[in-house]
PDB file of N, CA and C in Angstrom:
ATOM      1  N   UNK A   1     -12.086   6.529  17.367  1.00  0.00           N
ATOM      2  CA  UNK A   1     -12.037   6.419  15.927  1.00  0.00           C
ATOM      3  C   UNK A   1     -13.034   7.410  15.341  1.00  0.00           C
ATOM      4  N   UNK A   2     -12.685   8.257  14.389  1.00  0.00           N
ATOM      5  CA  UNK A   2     -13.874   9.114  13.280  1.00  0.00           C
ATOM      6  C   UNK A   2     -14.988   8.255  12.955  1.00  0.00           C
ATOM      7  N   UNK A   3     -15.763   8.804  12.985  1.00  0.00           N
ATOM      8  CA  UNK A   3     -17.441   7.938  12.769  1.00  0.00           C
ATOM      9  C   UNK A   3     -17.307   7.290  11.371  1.00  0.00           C
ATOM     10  N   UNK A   4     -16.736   8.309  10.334  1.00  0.00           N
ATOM     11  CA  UNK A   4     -16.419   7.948   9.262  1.00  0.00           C
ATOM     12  C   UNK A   4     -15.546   6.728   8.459  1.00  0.00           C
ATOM     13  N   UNK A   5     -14.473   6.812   9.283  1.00  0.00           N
ATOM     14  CA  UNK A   5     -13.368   5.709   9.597  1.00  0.00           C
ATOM     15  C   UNK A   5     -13.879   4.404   9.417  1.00  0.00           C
ATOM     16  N   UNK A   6     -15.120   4.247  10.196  1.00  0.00           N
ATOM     17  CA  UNK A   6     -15.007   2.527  10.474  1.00  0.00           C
ATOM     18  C   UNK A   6     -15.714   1.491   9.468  1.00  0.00           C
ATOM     19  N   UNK A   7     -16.418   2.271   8.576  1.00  0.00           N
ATOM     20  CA  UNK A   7     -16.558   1.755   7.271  1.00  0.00           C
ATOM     21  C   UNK A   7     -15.823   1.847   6.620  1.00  0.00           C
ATOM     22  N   UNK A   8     -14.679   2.754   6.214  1.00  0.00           N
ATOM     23  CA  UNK A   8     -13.473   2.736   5.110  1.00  0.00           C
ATOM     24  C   UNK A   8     -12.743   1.904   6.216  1.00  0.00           C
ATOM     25  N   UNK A   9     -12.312   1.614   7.448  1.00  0.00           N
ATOM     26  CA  UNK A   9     -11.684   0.321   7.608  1.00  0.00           C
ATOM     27  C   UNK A   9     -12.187  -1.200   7.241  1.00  0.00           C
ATOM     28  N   UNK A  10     -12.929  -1.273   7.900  1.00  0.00           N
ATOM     29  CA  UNK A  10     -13.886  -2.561   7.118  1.00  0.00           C
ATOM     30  C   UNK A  10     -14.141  -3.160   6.185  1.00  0.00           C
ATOM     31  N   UNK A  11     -14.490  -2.144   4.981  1.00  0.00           N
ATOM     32  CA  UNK A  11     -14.271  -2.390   3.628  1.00  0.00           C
ATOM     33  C   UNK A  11     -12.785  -2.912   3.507  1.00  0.00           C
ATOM     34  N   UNK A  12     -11.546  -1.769   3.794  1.00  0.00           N
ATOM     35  CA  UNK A  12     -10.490  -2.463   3.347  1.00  0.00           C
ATOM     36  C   UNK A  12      -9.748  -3.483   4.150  1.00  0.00           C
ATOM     37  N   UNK A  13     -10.190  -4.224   5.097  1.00  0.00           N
ATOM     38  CA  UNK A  13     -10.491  -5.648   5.526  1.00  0.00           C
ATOM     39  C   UNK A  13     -10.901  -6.518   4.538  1.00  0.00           C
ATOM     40  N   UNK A  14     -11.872  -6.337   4.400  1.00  0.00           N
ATOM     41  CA  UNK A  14     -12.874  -7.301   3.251  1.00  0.00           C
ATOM     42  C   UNK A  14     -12.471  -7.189   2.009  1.00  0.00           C
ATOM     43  N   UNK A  15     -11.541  -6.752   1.661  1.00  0.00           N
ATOM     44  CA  UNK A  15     -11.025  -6.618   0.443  1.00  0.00           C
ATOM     45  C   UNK A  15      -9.681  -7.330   0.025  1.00  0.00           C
ATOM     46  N   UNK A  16      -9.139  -8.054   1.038  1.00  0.00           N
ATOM     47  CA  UNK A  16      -8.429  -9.063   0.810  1.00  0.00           C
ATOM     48  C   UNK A  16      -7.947  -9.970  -0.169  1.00  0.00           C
ATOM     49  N   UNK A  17      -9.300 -10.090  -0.774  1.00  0.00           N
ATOM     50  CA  UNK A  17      -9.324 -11.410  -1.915  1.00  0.00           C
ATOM     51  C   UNK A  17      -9.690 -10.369  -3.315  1.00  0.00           C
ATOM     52  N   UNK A  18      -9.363  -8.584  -3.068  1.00  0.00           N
ATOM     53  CA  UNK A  18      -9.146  -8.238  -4.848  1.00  0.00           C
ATOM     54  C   UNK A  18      -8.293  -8.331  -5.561  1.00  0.00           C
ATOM     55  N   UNK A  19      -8.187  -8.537  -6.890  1.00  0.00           N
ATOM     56  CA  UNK A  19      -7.792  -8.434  -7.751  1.00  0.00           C
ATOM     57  C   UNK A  19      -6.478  -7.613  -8.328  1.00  0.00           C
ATOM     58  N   UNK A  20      -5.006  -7.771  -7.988  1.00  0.00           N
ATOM     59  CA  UNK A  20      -4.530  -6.686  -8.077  1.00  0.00           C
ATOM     60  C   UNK A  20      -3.864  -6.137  -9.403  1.00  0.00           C
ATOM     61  N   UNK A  21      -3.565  -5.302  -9.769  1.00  0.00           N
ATOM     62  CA  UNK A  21      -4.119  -4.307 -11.536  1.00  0.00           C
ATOM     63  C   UNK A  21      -3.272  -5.350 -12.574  1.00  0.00           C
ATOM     64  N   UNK A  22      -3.768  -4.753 -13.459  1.00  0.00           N
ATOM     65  CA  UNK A  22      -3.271  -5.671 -14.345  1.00  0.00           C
ATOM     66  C   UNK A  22      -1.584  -5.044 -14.428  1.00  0.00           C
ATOM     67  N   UNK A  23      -1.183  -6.515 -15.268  1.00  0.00           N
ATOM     68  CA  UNK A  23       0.373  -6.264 -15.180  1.00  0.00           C
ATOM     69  C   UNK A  23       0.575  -5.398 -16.128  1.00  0.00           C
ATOM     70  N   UNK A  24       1.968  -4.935 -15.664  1.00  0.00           N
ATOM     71  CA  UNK A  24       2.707  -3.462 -16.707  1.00  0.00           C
ATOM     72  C   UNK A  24       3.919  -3.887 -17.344  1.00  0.00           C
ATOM     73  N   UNK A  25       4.231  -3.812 -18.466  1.00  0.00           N
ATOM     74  CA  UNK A  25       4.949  -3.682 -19.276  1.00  0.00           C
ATOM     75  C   UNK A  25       6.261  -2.754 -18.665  1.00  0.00           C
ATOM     76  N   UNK A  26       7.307  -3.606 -18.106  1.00  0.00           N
ATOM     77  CA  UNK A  26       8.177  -2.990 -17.242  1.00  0.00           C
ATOM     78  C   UNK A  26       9.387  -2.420 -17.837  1.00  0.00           C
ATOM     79  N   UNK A  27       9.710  -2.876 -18.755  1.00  0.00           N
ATOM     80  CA  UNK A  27      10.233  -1.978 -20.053  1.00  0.00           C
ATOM     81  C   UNK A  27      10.265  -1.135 -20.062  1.00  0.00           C
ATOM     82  N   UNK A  28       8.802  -0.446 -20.000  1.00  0.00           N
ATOM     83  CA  UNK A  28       8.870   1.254 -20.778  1.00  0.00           C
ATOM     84  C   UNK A  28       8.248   2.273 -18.859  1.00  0.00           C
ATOM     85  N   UNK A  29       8.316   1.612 -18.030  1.00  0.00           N
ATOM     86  CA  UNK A  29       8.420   2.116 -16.871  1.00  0.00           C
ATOM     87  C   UNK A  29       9.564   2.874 -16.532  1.00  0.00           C
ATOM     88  N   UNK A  30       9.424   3.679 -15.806  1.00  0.00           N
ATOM     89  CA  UNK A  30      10.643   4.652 -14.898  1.00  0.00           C
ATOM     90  C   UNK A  30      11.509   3.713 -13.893  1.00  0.00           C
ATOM     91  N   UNK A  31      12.344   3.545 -13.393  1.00  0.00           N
ATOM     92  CA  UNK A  31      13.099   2.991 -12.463  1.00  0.00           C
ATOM     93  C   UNK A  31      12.588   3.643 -11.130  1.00  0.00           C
ATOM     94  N   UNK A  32      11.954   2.495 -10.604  1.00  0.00           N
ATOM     95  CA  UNK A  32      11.134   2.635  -9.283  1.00  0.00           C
ATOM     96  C   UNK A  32      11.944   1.875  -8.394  1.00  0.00           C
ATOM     97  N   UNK A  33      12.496   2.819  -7.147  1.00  0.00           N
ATOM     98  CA  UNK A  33      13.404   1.333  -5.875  1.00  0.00           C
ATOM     99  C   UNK A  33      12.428   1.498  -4.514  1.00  0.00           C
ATOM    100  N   UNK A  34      12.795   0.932  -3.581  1.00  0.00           N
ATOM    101  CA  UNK A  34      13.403   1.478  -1.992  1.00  0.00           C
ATOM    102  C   UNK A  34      13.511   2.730  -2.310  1.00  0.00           C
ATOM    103  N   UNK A  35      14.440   2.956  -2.252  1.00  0.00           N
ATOM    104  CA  UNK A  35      15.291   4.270  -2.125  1.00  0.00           C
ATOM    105  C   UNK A  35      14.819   5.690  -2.570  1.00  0.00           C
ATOM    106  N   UNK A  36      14.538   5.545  -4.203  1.00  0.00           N
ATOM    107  CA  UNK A  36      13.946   6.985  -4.699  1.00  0.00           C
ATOM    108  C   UNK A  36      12.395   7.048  -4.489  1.00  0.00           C
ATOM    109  N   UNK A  37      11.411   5.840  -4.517  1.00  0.00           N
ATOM    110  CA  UNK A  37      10.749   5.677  -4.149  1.00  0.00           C
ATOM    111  C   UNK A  37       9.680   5.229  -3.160  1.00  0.00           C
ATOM    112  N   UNK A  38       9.734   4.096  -3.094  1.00  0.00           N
ATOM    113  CA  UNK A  38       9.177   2.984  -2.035  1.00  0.00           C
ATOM    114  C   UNK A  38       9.121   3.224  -1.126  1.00  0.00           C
ATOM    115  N   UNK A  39      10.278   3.598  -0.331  1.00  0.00           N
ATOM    116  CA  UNK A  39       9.969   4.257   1.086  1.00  0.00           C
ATOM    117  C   UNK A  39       9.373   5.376   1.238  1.00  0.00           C
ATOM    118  N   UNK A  40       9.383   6.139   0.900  1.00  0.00           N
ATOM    119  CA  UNK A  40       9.032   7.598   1.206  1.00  0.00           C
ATOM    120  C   UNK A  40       7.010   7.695   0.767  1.00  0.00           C
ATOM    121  N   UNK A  41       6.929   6.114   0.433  1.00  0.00           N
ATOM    122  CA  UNK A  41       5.723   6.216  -0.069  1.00  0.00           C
ATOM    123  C   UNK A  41       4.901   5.419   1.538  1.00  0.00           C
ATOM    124  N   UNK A  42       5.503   4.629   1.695  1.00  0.00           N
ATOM    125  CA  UNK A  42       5.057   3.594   2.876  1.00  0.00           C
ATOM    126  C   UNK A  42       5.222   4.694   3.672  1.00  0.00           C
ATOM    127  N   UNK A  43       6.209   6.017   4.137  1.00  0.00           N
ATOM    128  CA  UNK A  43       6.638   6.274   4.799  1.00  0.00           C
ATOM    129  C   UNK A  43       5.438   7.107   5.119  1.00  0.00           C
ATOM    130  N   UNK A  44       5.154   7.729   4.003  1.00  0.00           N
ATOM    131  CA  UNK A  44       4.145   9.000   4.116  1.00  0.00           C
ATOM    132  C   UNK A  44       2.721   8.559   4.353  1.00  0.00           C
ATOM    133  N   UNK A  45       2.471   7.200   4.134  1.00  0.00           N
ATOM    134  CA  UNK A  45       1.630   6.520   3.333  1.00  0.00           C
ATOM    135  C   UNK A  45       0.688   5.228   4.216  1.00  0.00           C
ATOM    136  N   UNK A  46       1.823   4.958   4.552  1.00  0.00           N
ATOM    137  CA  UNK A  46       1.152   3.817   5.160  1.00  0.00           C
ATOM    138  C   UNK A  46       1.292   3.394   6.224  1.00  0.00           C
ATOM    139  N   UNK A  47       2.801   3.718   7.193  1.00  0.00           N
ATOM    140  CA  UNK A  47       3.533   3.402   8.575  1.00  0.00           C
ATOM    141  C   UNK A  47       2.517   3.937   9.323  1.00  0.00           C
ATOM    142  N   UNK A  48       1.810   5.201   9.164  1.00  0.00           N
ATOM    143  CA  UNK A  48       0.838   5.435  10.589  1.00  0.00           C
ATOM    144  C   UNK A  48       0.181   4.534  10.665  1.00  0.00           C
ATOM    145  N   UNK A  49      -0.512   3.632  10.088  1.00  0.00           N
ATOM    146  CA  UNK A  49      -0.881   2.643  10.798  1.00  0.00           C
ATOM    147  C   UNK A  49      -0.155   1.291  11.054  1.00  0.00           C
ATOM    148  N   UNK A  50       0.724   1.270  10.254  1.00  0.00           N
ATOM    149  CA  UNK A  50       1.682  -0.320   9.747  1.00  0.00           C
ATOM    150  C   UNK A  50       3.187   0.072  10.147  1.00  0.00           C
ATOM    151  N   UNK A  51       3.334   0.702  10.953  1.00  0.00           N
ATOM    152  CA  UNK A  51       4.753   0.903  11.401  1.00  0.00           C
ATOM    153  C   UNK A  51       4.658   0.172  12.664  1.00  0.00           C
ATOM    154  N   UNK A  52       5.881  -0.262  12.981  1.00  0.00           N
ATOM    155  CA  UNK A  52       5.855  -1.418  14.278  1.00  0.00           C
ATOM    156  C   UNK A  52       5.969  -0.280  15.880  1.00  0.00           C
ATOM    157  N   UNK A  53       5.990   0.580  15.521  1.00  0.00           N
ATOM    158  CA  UNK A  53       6.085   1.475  16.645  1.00  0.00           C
ATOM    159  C   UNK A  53       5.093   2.226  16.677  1.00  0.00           C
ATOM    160  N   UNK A  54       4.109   2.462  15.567  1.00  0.00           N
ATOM    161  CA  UNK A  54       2.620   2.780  15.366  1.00  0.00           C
ATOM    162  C   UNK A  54       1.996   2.923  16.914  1.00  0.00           C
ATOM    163  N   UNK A  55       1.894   4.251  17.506  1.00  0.00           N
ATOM    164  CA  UNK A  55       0.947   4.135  18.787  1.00  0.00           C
ATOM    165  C   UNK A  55      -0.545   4.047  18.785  1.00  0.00           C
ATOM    166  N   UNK A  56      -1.191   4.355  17.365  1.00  0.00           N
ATOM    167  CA  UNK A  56      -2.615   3.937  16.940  1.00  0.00           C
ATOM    168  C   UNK A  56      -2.507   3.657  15.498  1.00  0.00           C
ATOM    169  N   UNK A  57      -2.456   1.850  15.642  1.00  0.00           N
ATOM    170  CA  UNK A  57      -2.374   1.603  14.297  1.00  0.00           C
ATOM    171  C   UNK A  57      -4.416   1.550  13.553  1.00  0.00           C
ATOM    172  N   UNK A  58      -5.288   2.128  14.282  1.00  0.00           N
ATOM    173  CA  UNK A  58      -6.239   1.811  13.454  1.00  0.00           C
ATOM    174  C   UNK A  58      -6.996   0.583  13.251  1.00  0.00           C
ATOM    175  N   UNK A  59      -6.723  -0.420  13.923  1.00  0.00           N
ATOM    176  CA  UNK A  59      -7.635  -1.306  13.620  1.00  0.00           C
ATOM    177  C   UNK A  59      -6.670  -2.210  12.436  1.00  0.00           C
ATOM    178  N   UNK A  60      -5.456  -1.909  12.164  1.00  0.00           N
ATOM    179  CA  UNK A  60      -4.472  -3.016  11.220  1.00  0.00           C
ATOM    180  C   UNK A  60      -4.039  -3.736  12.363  1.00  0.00           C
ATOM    181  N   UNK A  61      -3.884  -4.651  11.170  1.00  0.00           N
ATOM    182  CA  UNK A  61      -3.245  -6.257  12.007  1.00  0.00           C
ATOM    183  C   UNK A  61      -1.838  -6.303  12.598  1.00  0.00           C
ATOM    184  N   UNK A  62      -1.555  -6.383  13.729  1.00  0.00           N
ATOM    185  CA  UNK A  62      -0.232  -6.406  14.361  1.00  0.00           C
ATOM    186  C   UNK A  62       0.661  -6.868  12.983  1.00  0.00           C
ATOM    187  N   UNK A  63       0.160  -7.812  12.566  1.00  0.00           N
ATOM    188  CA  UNK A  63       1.496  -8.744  11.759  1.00  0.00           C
ATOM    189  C   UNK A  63       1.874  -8.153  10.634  1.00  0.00           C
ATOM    190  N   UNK A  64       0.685  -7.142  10.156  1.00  0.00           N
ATOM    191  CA  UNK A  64       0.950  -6.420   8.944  1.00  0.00           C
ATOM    192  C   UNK A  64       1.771  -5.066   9.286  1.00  0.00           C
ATOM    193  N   UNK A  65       3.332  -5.049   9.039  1.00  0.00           N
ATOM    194  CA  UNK A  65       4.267  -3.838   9.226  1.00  0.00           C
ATOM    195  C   UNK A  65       4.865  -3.619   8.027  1.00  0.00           C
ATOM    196  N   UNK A  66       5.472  -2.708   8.037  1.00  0.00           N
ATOM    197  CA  UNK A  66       6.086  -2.296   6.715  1.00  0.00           C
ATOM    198  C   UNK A  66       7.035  -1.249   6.874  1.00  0.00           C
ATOM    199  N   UNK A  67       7.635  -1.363   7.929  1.00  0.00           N
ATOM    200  CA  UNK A  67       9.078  -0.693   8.272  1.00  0.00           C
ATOM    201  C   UNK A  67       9.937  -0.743   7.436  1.00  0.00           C
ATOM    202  N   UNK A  68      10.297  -2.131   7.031  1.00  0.00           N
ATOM    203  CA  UNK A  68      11.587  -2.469   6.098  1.00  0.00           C
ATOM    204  C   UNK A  68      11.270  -2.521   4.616  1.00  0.00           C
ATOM    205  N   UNK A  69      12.146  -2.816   3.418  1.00  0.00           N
ATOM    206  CA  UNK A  69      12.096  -3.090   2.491  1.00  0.00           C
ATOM    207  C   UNK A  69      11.092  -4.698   2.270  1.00  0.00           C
ATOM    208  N   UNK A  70      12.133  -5.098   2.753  1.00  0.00           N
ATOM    209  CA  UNK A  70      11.614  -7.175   3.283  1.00  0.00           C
ATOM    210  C   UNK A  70      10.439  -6.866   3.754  1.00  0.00           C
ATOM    211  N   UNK A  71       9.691  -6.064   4.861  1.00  0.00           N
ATOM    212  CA  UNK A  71       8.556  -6.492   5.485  1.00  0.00           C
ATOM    213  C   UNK A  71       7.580  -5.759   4.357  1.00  0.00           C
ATOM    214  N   UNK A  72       7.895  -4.863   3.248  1.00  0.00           N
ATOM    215  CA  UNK A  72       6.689  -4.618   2.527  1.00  0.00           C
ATOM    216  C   UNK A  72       7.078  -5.977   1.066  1.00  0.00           C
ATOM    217  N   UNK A  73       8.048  -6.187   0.810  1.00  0.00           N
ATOM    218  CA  UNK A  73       8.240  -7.379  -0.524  1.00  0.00           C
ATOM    219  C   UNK A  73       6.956  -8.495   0.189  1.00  0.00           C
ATOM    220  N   UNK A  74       6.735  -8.785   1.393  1.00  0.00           N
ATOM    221  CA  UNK A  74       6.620  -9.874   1.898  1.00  0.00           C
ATOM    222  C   UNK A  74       4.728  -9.801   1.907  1.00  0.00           C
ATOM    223  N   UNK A  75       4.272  -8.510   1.341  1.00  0.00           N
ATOM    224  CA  UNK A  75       3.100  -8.212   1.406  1.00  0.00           C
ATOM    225  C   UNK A  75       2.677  -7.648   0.606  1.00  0.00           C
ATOM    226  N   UNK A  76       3.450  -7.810  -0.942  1.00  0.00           N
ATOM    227  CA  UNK A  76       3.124  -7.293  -2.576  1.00  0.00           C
ATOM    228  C   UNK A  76       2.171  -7.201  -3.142  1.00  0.00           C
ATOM    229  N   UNK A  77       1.573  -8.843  -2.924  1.00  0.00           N
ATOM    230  CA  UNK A  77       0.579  -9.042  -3.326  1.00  0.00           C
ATOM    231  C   UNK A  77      -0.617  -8.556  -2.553  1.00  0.00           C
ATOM    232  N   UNK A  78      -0.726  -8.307  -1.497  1.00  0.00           N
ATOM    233  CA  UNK A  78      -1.980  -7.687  -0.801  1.00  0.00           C
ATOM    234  C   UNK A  78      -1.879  -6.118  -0.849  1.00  0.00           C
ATOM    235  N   UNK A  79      -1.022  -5.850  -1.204  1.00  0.00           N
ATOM    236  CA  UNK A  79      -0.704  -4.343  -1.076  1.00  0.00           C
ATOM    237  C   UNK A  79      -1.051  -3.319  -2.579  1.00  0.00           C
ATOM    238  N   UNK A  80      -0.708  -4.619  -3.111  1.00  0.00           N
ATOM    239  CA  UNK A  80      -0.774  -4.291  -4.872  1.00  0.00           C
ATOM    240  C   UNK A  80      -2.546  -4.197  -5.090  1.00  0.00           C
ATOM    241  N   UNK A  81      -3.418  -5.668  -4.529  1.00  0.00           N
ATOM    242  CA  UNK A  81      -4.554  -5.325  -4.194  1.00  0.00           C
ATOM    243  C   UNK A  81      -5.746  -4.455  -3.921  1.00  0.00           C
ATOM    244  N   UNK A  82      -4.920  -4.077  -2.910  1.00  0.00           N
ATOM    245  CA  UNK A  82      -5.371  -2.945  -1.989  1.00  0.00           C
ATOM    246  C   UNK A  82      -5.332  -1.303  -2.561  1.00  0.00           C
ATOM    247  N   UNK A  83      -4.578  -1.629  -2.886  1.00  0.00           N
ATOM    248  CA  UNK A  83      -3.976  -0.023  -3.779  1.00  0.00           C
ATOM    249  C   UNK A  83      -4.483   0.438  -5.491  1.00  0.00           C
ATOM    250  N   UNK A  84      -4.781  -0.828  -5.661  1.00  0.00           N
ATOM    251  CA  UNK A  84      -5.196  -0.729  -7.357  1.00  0.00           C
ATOM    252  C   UNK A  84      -6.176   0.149  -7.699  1.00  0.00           C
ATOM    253  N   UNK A  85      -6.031   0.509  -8.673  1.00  0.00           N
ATOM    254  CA  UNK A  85      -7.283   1.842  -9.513  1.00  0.00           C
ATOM    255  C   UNK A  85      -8.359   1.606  -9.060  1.00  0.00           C
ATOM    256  N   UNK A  86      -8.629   0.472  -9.298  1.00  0.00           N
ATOM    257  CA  UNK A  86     -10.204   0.054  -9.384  1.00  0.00           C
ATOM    258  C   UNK A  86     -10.793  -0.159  -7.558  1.00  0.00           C
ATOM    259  N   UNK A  87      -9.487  -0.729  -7.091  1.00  0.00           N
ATOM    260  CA  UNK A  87      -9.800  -0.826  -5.513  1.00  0.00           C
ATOM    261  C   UNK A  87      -9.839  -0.140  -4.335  1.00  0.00           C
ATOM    262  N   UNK A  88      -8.869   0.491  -4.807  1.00  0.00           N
ATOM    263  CA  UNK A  88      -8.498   1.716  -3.816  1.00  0.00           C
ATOM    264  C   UNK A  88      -8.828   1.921  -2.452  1.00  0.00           C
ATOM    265  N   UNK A  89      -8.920   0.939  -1.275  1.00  0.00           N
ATOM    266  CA  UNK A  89      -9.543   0.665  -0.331  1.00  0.00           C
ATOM    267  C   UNK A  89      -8.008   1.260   0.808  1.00  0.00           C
ATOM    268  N   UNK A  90      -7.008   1.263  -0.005  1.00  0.00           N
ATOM    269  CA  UNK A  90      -5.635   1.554   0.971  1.00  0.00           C
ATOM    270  C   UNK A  90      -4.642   2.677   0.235  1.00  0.00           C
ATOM    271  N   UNK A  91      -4.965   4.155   1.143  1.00  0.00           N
ATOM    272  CA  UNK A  91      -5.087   4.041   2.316  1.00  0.00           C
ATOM    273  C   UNK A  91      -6.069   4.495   2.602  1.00  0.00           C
ATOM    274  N   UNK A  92      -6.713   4.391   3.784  1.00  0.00           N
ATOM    275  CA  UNK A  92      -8.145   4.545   3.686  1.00  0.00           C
ATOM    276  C   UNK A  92      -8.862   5.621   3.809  1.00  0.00           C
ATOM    277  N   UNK A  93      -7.710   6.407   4.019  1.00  0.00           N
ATOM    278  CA  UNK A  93      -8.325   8.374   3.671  1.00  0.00           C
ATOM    279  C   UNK A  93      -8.004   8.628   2.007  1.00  0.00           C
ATOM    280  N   UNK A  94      -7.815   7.310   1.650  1.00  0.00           N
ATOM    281  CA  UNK A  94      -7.617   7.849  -0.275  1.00  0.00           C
ATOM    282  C   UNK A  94      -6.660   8.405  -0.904  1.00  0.00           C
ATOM    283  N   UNK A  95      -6.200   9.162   0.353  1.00  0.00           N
ATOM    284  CA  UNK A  95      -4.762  10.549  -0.406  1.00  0.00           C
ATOM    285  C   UNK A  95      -3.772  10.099  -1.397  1.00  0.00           C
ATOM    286  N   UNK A  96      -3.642   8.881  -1.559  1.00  0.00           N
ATOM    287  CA  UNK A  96      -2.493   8.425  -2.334  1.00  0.00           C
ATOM    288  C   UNK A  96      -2.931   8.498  -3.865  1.00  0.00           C
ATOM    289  N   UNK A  97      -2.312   9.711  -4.605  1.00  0.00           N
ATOM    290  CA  UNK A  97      -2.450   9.908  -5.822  1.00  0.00           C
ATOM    291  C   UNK A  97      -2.691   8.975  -6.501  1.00  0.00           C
ATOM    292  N   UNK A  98      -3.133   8.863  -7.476  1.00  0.00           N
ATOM    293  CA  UNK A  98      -2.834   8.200  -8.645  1.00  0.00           C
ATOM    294  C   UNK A  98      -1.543   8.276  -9.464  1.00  0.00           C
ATOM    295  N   UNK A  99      -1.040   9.256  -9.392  1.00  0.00           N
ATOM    296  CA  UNK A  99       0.622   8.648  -9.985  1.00  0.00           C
ATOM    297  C   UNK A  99       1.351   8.340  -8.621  1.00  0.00           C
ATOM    298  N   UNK A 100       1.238   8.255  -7.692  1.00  0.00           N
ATOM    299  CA  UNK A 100       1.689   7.432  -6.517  1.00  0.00           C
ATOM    300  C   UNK A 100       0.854   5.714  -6.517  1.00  0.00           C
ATOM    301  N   UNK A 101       0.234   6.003  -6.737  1.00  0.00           N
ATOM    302  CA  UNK A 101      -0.005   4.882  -6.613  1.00  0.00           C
ATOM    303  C   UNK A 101       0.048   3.705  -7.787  1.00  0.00           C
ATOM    304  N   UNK A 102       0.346   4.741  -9.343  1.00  0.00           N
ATOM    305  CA  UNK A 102       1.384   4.067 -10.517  1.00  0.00           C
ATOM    306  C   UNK A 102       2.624   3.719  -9.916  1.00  0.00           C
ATOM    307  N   UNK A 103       3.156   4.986  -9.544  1.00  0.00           N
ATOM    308  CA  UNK A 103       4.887   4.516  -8.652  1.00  0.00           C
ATOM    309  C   UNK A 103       4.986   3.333  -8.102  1.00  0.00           C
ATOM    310  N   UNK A 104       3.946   2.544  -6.705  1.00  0.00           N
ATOM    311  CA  UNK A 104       3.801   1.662  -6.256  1.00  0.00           C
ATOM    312  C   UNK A 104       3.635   0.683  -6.570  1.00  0.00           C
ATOM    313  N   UNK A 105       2.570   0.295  -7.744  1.00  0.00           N
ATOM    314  CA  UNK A 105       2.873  -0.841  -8.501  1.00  0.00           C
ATOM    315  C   UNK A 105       4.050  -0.564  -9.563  1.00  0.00           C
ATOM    316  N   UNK A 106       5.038   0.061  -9.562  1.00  0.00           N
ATOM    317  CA  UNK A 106       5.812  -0.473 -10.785  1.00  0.00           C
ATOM    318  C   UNK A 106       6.962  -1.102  -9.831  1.00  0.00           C
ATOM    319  N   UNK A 107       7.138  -0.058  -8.967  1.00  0.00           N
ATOM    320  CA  UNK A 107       8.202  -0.504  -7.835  1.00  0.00           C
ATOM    321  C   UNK A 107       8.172  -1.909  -7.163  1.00  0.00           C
ATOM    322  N   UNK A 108       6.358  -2.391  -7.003  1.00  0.00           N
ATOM    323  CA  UNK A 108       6.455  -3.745  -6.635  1.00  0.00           C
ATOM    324  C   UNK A 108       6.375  -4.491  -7.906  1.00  0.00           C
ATOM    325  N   UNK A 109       5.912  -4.467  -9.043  1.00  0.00           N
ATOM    326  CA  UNK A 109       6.089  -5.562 -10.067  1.00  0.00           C
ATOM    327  C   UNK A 109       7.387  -5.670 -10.721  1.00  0.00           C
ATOM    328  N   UNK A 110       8.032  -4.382 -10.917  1.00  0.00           N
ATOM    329  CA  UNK A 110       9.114  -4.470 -11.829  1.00  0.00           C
ATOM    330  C   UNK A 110      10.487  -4.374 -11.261  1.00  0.00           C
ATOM    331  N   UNK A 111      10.885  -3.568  -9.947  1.00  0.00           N
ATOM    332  CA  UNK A 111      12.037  -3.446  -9.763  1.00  0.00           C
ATOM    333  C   UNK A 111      12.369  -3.772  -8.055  1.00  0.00           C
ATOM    334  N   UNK A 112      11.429  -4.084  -7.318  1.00  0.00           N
ATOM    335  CA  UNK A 112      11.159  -4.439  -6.171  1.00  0.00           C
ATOM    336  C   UNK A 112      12.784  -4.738  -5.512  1.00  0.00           C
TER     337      UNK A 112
END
């Protein structure tokens, strides 16, 4: 593991119980799916460590995968968490924009 790594894992361990962003007004949002979105975000995003075929998932929890549509709905709320402005603990090299990571919560609050 990078020396660096094992405190940005840890932290986003312990971060479990944040707060995830406040809700959006889904109305005036873009049409976020699976399809144009969602995946290609987990895909790029998050499967190296949370893919079930993952050969170094990092220190994530076996149970936490996110291959499918269903296996990320099933983890919204921790994901939404994890990802929020203020939290930003996932993913844990940071890279996930900020309008990616708008995309992500609209896709899980509004059109999931």
């Amino acid at each position: 593991m990078i020396r660096g790594a094992l405190p940005l894992l840890l932290l986003a361990c312990a971060t479990e119980t944040a707060e995830p962003p406040a809700a959006l007004d889904c109305a005036s949002e873009p049409v976020v799916t699976w399809e144009n979105v969602g995946e290609g975000l987990m895909i790029e995003n998050c499967q190296s460590c949370h893919a079930s075929t993952s050969l170094n998932r990092n220190g994530a929890p076996e149970s936490v995968v996110f291959d499918t549509h269903t296996d990320v709905i099933t983890f919204r709320s921790r994901i939404l968490a994890v990802t929020a402005p203020d939290t930003r603990t996932m993913p844990p090299s940071l890279a996930l924009s900020d309008d990616d990571r708008h995309l992500l919560q609209v896709w899980l609050e509004c059109w999931e």
